[in-house]
C-alpha atoms as a PDB file:
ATOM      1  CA  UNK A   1       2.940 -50.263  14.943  1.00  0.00           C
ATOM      2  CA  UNK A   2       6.160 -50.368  13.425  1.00  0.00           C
ATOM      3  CA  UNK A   3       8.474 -47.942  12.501  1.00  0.00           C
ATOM      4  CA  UNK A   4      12.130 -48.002  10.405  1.00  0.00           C
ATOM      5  CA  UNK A   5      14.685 -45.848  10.542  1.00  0.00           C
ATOM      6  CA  UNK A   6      18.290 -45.535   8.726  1.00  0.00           C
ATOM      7  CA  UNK A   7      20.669 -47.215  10.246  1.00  0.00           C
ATOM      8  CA  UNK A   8      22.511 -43.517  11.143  1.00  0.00           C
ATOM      9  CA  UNK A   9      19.100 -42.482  12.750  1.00  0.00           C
ATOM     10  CA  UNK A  10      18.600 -45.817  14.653  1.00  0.00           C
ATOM     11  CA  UNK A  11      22.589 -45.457  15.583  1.00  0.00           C
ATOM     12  CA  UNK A  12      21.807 -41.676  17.077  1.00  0.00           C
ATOM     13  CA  UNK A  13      18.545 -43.281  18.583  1.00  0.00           C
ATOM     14  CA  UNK A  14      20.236 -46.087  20.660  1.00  0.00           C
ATOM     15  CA  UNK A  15      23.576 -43.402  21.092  1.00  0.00           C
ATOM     16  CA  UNK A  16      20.488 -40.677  23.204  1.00  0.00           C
ATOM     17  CA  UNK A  17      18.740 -43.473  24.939  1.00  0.00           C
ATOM     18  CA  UNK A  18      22.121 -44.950  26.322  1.00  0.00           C
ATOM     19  CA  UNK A  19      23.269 -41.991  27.385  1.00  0.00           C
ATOM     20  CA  UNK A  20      19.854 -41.377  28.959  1.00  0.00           C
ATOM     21  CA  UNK A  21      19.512 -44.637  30.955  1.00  0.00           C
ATOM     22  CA  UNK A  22      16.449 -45.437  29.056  1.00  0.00           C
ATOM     23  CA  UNK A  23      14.917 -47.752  26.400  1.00  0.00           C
ATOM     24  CA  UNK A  24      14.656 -46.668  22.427  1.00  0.00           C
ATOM     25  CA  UNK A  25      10.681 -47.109  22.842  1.00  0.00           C
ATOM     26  CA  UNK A  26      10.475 -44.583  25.732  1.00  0.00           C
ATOM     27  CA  UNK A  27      12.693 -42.200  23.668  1.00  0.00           C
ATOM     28  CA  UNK A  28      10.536 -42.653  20.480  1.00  0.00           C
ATOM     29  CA  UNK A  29       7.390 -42.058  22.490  1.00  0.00           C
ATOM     30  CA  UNK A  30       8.053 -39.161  24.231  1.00  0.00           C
ATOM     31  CA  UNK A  31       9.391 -37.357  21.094  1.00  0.00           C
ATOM     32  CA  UNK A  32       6.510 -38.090  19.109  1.00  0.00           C
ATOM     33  CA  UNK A  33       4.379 -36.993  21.840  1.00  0.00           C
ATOM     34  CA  UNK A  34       6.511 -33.874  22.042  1.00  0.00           C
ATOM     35  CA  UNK A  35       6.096 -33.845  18.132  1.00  0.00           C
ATOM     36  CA  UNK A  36       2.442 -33.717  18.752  1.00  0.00           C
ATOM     37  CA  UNK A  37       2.104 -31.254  21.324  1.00  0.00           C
ATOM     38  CA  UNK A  38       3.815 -28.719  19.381  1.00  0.00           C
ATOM     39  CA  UNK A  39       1.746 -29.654  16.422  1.00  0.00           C
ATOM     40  CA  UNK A  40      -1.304 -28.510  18.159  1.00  0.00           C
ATOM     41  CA  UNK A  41       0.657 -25.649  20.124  1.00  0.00           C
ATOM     42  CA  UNK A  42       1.151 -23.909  16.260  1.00  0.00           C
ATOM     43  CA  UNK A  43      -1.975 -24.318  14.940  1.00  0.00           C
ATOM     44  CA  UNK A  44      -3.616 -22.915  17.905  1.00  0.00           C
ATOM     45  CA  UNK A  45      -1.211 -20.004  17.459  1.00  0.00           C
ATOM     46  CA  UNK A  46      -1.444 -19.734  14.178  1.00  0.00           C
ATOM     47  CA  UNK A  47      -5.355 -19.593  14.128  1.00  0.00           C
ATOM     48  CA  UNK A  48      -5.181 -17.195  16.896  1.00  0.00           C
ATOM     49  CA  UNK A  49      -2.941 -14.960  14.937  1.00  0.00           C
ATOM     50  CA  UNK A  50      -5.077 -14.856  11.678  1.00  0.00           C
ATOM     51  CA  UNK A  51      -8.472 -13.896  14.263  1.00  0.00           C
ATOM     52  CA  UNK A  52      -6.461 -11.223  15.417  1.00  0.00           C
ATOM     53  CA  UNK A  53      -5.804 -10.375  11.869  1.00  0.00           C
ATOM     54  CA  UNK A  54      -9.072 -10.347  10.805  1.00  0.00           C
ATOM     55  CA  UNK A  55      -9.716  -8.140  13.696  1.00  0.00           C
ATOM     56  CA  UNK A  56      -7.123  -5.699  12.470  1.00  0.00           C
ATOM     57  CA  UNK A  57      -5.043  -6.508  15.603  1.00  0.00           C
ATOM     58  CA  UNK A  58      -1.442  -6.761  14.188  1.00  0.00           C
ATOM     59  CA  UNK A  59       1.730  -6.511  16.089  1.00  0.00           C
ATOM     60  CA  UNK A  60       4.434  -4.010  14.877  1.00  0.00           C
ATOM     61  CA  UNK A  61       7.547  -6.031  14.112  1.00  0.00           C
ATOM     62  CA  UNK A  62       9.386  -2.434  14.082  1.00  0.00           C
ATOM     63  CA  UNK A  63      11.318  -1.250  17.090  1.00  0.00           C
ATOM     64  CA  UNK A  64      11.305   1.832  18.787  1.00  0.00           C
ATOM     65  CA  UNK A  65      14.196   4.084  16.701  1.00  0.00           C
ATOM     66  CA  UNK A  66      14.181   2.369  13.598  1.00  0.00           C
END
């Protein structure tokens, strides 16, 4: 697979991996895993949210005094 950047992003890529002691295809990789792992983090949040919704289990966003 092959992937282009701008040159300012490839610049800020090569700037992080320097500074890290580490390749540009190590850094790539473990952001997009990152990327990913979130991704799935979210929606599993997201669809646990709405069940608790339909459930009528909402959280007050209001504190205590307001």
């Amino acid at each position: 697979m092959n992937v282009h950047f701008s040159p300012e992003i490839q610049a800020k890529l090569e700037r992080a991996a320097a500074e890290q002691g580490r390749n540009t295809e190590s850094l790539i990789q473990e952001a997009v895993e990152r990327l990913l792992d979130y991704d799935e983090w979210f929606a599993r949040q997201v669809k646990e949210g709405l069940s608790a919704a339909d459930r009528g289990s909402l959280l007050s966003t209001m504190k205590s005094g307001s």
